[in-house]
N, C-alpha and C. Protein backbone atom coordinates (compact mmCIF):
# COMPACT_ATOMS: atom_id res chain seq x y z
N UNK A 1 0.84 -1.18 0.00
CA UNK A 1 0.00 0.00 0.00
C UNK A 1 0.88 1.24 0.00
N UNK A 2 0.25 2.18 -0.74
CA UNK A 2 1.33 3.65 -0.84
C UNK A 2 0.91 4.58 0.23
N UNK A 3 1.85 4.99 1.10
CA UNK A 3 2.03 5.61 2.01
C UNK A 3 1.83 7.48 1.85
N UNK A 4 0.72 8.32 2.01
CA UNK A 4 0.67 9.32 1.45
C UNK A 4 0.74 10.42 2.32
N UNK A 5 1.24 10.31 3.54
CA UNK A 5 1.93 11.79 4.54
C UNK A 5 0.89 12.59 4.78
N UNK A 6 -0.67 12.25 4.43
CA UNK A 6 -1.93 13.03 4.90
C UNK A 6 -1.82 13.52 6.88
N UNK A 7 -2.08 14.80 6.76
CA UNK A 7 -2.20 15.13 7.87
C UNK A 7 -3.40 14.52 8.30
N UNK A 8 -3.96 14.88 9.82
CA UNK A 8 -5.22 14.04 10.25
C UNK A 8 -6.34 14.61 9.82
N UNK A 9 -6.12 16.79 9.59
CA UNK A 9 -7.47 16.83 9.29
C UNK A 9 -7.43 16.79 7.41
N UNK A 10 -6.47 16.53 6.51
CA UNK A 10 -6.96 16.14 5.53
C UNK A 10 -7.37 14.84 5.22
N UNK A 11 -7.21 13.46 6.42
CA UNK A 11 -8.05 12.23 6.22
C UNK A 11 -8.82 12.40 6.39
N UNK A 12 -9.50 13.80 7.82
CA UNK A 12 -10.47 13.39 8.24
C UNK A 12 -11.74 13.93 6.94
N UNK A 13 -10.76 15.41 5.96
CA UNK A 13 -11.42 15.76 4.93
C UNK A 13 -11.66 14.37 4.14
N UNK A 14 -11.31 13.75 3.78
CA UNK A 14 -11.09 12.72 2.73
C UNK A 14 -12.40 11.83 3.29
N UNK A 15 -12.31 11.42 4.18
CA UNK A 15 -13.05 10.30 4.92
C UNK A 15 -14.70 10.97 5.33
N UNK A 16 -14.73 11.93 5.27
CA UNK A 16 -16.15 12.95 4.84
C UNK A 16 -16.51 12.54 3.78
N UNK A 17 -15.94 13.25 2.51
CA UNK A 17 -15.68 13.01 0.89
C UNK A 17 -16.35 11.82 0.78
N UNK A 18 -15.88 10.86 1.14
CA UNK A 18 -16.16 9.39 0.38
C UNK A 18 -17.25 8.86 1.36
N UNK A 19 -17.47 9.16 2.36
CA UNK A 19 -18.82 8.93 3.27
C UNK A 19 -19.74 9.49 2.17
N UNK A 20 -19.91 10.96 2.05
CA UNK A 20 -20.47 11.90 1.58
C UNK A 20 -21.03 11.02 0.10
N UNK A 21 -20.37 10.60 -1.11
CA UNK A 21 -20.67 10.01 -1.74
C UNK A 21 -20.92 8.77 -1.73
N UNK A 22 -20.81 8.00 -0.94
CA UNK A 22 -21.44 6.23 -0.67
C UNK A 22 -22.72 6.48 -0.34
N UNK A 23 -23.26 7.47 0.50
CA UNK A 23 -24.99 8.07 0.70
C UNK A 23 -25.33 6.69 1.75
N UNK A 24 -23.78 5.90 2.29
CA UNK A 24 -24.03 4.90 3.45
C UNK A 24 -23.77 5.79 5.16
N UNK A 25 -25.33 4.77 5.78
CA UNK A 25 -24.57 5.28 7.51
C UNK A 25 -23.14 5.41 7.88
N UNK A 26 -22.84 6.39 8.68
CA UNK A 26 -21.85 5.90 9.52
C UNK A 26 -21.94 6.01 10.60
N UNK A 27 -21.51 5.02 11.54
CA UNK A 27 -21.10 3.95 10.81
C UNK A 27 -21.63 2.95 10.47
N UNK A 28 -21.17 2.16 9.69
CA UNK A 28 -21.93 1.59 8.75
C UNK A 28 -22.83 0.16 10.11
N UNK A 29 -24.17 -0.31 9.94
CA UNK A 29 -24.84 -1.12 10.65
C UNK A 29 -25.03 -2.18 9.70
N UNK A 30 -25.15 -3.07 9.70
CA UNK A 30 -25.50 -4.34 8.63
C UNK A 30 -26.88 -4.17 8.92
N UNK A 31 -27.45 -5.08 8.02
CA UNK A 31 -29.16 -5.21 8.00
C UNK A 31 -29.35 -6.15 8.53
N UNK A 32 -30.57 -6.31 9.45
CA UNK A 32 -31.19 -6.88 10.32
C UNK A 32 -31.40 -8.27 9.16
N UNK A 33 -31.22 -9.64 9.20
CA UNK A 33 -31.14 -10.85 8.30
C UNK A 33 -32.56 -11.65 9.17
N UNK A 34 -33.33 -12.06 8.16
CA UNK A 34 -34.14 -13.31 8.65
C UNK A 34 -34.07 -14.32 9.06
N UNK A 35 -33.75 -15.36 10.45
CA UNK A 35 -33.32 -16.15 10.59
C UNK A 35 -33.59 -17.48 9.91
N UNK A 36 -32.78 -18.03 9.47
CA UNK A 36 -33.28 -19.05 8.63
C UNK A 36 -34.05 -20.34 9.83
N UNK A 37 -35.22 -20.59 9.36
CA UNK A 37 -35.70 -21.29 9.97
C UNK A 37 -34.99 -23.29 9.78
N UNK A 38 -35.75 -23.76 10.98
CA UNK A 38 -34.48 -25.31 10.41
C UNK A 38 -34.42 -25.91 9.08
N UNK A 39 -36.18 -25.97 8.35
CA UNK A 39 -36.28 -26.26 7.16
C UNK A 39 -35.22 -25.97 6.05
N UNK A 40 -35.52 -24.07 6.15
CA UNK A 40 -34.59 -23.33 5.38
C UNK A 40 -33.01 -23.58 5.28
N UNK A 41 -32.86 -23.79 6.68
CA UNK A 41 -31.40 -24.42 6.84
C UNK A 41 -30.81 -25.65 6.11
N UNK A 42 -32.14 -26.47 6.22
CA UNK A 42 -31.95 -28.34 5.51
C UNK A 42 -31.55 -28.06 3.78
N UNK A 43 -32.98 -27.07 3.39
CA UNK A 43 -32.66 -26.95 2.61
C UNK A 43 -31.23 -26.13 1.57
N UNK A 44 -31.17 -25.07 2.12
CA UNK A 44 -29.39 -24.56 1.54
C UNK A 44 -28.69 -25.50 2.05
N UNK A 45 -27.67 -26.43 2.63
CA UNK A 45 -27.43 -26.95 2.87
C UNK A 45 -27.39 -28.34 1.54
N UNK A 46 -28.76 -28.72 1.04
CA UNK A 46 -28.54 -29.53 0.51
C UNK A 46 -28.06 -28.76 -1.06
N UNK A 47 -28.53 -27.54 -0.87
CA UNK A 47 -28.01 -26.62 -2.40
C UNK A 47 -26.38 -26.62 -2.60
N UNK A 48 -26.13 -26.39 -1.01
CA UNK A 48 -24.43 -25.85 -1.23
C UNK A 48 -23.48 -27.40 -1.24
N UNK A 49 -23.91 -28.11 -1.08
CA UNK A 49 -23.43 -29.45 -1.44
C UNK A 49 -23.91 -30.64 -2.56
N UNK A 50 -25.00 -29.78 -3.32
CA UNK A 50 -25.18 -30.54 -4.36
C UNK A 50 -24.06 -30.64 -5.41
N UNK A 51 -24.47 -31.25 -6.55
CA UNK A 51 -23.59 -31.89 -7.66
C UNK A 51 -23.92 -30.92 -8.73
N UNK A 52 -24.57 -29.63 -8.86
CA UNK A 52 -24.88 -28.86 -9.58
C UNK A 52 -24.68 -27.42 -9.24
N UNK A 53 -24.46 -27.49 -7.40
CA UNK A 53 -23.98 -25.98 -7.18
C UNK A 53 -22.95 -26.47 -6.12
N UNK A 54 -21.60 -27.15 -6.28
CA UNK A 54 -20.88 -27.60 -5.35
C UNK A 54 -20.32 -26.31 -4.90
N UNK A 55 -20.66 -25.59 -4.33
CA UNK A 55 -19.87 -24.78 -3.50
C UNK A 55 -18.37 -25.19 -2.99
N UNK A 56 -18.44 -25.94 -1.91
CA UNK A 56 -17.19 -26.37 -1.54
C UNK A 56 -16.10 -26.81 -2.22
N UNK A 57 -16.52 -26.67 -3.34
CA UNK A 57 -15.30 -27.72 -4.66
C UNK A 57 -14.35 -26.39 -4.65
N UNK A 58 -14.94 -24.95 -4.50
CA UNK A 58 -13.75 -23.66 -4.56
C UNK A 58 -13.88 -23.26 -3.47
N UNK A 59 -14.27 -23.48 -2.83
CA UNK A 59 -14.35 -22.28 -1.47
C UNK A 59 -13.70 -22.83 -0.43
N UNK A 60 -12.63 -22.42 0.07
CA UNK A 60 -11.99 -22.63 1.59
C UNK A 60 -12.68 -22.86 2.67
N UNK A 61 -12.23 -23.47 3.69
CA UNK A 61 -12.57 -23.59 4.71
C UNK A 61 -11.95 -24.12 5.79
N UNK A 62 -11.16 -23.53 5.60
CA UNK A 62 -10.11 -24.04 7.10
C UNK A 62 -9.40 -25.35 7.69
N UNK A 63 -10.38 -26.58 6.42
CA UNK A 63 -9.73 -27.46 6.77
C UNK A 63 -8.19 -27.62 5.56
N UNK A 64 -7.07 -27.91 5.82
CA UNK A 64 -5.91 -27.83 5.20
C UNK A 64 -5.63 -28.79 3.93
N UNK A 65 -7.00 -30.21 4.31
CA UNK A 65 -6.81 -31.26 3.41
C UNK A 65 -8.61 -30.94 1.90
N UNK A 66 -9.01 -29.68 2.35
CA UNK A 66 -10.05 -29.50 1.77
C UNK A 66 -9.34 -28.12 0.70
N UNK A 67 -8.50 -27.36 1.56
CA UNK A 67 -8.19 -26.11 1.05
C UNK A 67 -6.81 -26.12 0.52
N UNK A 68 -6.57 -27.23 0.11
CA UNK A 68 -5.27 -27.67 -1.13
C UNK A 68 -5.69 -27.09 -1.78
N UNK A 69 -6.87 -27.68 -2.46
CA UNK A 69 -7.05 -26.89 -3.87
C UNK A 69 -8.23 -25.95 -3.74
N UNK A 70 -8.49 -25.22 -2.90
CA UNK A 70 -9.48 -23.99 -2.58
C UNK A 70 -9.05 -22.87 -3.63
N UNK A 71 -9.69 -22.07 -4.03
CA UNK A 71 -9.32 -21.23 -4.93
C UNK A 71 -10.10 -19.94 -4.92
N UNK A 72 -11.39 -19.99 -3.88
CA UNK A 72 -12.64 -18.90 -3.33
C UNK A 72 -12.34 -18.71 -2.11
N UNK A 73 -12.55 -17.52 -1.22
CA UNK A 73 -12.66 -17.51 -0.08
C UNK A 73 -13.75 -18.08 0.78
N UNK A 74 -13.04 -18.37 1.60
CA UNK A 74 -13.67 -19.00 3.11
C UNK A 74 -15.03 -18.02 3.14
N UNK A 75 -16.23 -18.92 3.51
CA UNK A 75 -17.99 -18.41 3.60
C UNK A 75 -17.90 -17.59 4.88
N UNK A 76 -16.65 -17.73 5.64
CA UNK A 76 -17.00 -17.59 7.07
C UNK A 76 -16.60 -16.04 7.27
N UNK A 77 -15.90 -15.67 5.83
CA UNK A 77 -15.29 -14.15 6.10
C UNK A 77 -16.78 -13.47 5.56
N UNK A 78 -17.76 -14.13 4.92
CA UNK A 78 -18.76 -13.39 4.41
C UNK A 78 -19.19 -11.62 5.03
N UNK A 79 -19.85 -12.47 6.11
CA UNK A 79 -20.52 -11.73 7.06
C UNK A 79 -19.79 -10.28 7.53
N UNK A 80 -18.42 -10.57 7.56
CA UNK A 80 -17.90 -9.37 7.81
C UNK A 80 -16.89 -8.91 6.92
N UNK A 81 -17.32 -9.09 5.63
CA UNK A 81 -16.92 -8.28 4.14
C UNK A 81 -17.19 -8.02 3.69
N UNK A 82 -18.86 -8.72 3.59
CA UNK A 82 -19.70 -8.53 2.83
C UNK A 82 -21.08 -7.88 2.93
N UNK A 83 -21.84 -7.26 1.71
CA UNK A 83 -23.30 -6.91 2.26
C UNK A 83 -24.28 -7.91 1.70
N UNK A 84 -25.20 -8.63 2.23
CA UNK A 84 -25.93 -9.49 2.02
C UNK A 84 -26.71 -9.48 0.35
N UNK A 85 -27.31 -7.96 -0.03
CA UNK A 85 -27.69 -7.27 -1.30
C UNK A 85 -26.61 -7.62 -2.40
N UNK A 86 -25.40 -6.86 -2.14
CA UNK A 86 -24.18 -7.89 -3.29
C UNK A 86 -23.74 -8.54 -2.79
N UNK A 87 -24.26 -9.77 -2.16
CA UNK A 87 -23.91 -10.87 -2.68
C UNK A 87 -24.91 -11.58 -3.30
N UNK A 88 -26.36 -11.21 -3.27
CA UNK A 88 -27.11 -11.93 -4.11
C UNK A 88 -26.97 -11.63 -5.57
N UNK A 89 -26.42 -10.06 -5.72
CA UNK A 89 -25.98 -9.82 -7.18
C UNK A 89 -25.10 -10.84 -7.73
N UNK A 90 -23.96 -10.99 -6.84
CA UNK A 90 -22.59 -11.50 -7.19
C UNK A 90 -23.43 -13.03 -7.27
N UNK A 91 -23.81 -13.89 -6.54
CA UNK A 91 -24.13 -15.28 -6.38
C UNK A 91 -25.38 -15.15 -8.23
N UNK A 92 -25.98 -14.50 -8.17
CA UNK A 92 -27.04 -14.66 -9.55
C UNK A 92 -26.49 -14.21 -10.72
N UNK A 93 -25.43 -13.70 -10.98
CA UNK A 93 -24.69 -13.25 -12.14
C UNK A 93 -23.10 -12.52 -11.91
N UNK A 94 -22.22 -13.16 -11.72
CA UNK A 94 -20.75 -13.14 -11.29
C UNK A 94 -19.92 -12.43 -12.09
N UNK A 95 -20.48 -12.99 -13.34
CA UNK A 95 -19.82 -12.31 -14.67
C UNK A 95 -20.54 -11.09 -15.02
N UNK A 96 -21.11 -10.75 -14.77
CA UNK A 96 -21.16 -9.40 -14.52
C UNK A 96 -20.54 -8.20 -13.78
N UNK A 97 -20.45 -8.77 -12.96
CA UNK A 97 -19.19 -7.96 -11.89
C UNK A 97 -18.03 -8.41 -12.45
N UNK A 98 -17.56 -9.18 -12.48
CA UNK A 98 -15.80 -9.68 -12.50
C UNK A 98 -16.02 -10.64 -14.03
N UNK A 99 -15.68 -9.79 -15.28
CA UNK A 99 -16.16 -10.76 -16.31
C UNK A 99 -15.07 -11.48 -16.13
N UNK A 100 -14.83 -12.73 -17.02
CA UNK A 100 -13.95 -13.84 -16.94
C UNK A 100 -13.69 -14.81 -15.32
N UNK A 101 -14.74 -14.03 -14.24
CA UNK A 101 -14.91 -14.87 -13.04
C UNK A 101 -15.04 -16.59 -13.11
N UNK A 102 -14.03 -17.32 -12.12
CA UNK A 102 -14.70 -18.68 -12.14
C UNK A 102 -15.68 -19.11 -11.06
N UNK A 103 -16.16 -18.02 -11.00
CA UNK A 103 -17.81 -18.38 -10.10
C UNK A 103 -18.58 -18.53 -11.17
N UNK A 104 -19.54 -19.88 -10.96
CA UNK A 104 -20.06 -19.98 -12.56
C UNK A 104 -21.46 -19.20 -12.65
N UNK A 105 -22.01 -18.66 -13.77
CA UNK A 105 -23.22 -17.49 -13.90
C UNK A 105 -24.05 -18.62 -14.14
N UNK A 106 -25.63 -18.23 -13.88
CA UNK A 106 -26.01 -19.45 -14.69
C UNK A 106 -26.65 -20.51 -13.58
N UNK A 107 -26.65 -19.92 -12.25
CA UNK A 107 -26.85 -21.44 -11.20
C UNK A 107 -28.43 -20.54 -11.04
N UNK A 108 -28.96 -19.81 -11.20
CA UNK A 108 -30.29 -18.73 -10.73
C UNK A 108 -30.59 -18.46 -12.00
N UNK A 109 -32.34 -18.24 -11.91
CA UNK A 109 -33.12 -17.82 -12.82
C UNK A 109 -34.47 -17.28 -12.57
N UNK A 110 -34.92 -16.35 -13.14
CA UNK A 110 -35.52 -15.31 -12.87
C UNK A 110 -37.28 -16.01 -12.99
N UNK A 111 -37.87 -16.20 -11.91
CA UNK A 111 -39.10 -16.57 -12.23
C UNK A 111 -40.18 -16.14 -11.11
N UNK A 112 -40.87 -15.80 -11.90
CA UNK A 112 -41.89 -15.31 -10.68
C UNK A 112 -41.53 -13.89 -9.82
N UNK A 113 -40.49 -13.40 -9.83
CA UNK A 113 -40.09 -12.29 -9.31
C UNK A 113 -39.21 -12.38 -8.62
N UNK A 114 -38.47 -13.88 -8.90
CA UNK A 114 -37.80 -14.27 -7.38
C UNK A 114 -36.64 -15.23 -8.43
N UNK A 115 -35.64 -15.23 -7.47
CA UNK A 115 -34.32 -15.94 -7.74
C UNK A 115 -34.87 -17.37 -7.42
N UNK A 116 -34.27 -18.51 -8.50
CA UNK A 116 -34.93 -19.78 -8.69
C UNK A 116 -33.58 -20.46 -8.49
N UNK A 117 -33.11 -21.56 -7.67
CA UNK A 117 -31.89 -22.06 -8.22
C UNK A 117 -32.43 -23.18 -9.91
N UNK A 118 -31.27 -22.69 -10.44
CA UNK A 118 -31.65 -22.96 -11.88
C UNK A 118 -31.29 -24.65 -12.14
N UNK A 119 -30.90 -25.34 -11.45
CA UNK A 119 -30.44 -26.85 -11.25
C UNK A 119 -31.14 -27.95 -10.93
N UNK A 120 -31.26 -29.24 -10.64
CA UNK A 120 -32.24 -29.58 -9.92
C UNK A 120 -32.15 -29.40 -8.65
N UNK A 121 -33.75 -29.23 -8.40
CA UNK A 121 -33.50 -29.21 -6.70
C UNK A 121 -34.55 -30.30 -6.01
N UNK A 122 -33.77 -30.31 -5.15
CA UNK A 122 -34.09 -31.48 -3.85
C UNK A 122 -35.22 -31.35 -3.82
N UNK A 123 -36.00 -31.99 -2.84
CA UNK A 123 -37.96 -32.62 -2.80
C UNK A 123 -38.17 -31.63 -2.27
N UNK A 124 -37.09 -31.00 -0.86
CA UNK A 124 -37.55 -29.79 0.09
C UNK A 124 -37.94 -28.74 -0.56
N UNK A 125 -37.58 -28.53 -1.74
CA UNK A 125 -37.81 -27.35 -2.20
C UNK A 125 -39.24 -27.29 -2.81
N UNK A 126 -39.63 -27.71 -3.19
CA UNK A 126 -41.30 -27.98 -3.76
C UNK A 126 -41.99 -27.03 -2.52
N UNK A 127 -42.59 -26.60 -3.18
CA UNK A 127 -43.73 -25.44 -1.86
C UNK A 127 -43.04 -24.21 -1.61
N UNK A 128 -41.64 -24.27 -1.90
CA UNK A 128 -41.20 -23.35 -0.85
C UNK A 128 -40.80 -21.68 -1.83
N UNK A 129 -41.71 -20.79 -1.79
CA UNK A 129 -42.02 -19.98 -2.49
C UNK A 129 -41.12 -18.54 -2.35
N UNK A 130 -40.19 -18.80 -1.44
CA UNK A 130 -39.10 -17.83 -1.53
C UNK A 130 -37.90 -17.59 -2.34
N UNK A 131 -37.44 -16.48 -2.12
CA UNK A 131 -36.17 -16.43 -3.35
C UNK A 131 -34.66 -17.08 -3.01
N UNK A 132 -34.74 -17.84 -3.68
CA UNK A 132 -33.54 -19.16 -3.35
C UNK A 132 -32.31 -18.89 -3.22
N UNK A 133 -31.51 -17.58 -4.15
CA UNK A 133 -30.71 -16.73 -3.73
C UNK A 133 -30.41 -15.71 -2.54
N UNK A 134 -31.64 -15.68 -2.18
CA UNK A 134 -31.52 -15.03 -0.81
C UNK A 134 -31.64 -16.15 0.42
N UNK A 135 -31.69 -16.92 -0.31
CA UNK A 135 -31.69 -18.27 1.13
C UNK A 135 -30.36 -18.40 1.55
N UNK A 136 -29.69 -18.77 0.00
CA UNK A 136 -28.12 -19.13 0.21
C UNK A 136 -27.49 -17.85 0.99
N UNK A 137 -27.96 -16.75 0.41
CA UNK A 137 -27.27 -15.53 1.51
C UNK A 137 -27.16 -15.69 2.80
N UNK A 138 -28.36 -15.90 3.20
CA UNK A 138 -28.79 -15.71 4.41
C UNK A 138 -28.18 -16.94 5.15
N UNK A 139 -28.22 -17.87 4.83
CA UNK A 139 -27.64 -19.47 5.24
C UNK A 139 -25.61 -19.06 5.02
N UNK A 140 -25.50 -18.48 4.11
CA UNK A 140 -23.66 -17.50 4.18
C UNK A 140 -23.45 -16.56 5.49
N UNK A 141 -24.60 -16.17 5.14
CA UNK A 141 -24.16 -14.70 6.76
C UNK A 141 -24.85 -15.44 7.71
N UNK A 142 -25.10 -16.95 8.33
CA UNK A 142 -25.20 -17.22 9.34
C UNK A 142 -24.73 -18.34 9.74
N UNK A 143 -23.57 -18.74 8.57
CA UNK A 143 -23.17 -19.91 8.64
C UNK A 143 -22.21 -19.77 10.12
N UNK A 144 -21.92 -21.08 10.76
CA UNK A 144 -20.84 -21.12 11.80
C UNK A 144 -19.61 -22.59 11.55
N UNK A 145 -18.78 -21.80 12.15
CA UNK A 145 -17.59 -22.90 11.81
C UNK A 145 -17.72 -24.27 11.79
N UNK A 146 -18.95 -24.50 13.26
CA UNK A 146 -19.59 -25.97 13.58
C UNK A 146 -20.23 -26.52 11.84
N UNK A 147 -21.09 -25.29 11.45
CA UNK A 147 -21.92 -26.04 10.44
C UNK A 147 -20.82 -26.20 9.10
N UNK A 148 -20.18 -25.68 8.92
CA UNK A 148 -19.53 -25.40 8.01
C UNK A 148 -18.67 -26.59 7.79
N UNK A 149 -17.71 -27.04 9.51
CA UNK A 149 -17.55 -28.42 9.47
C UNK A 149 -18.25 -29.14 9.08
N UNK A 150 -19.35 -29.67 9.33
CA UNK A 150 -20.67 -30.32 8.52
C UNK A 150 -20.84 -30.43 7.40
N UNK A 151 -20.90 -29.14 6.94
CA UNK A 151 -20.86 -29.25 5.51
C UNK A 151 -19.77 -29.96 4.50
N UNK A 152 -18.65 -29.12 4.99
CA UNK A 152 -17.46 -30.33 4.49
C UNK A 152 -17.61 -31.61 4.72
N UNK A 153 -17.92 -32.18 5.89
CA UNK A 153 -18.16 -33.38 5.82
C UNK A 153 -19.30 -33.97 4.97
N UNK A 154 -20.30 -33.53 4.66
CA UNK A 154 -21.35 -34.61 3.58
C UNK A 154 -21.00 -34.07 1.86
N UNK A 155 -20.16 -32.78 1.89
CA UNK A 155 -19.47 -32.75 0.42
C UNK A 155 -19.05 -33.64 0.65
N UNK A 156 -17.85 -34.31 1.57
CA UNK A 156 -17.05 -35.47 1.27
C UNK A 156 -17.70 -36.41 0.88
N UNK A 157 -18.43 -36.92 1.64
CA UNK A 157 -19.77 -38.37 2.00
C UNK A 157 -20.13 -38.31 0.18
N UNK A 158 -20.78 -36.96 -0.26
CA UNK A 158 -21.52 -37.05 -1.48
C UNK A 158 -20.63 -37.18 -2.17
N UNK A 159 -19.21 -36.61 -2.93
CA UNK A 159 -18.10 -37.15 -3.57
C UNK A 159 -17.75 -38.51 -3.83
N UNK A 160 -17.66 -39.35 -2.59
CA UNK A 160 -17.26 -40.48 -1.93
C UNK A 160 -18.43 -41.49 -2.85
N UNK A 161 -19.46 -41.11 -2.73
CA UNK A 161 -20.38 -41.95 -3.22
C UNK A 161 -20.85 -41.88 -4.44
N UNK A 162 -20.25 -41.21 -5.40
CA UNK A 162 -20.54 -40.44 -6.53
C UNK A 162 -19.45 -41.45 -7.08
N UNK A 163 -18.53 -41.86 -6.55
CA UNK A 163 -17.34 -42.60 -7.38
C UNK A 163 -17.57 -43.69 -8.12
């Protein structure tokens, strides 16, 4: 990072400036998230470890024999990098933001007014009339290290049995 000899009250000018144009609080509060209920939970869960939206195949996670070949960041930095709003942008069209991204575009589709995962989905999902991109969000910004272990573990299980 380049080192620029700013006195304090021209950061503190600067740091006005760019408040001033983001038109965000400061400081900044995250948005109040819907708790995912257990269903909701079963279900992302079986999204982020399916064979059509393997999440875990790029994304880190702390374990050392999973994150050889990790190549996405860890879900667990989400929450405090991220805003829940882009990431449903980023999760429903990737290449749009970052063209040539290897997050693949293409897993969501626009129906009904609402984000669809575009793949097959599990039995749980039948009935369930919410926007499926905002599930996975919400199931990201509340994931915990416990579940997350979990999760790695039945990616493995489902890999394992796929052979």
């Amino acid at each position: 990072m380049p080192t620029f000899s700013f006195s304090d009250d021209e950061i503190q000018k600067l740091v006005r400036f760019f408040a001033a144009l983001s038109a965000q609080q400061s400081p900044y509060i995250a948005p109040k998230q819907e708790l995912l209920t257990t269903a909701e939970r079963d279900m992302a869960r079986q999204l982020f470890t399916s064979k059509t939206a393997p999440c875990l195949k790029c994304h880190a996670t702390g374990d050392s024999a999973h994150d050889k070949n990790a190549s996405a960041p860890n879900f667990l930095l989400a929450r405090e990098r991220l805003k829940p709003a882009w990431t449903v942008r980023w999760i429903t069209d990737p290449a749009k933001i970052i063209p040539g991204t290897a997050m693949p575009s293409g897993l969501f589709r626009r129906e009904e007014g609402r984000w669809v995962f575009a793949g097959p989905l599990p039995a749980s999902f039948h009935g369930y009339g919410k926007d499926h991109a905002d599930l996975l969000v919400r199931y990201m910004f509340q994931l915990t290290p416990e579940e997350q272990r979990a999760l790695v573990g039945r990616a493995s299980a489902a890999a394992g049995a796929g052979k």
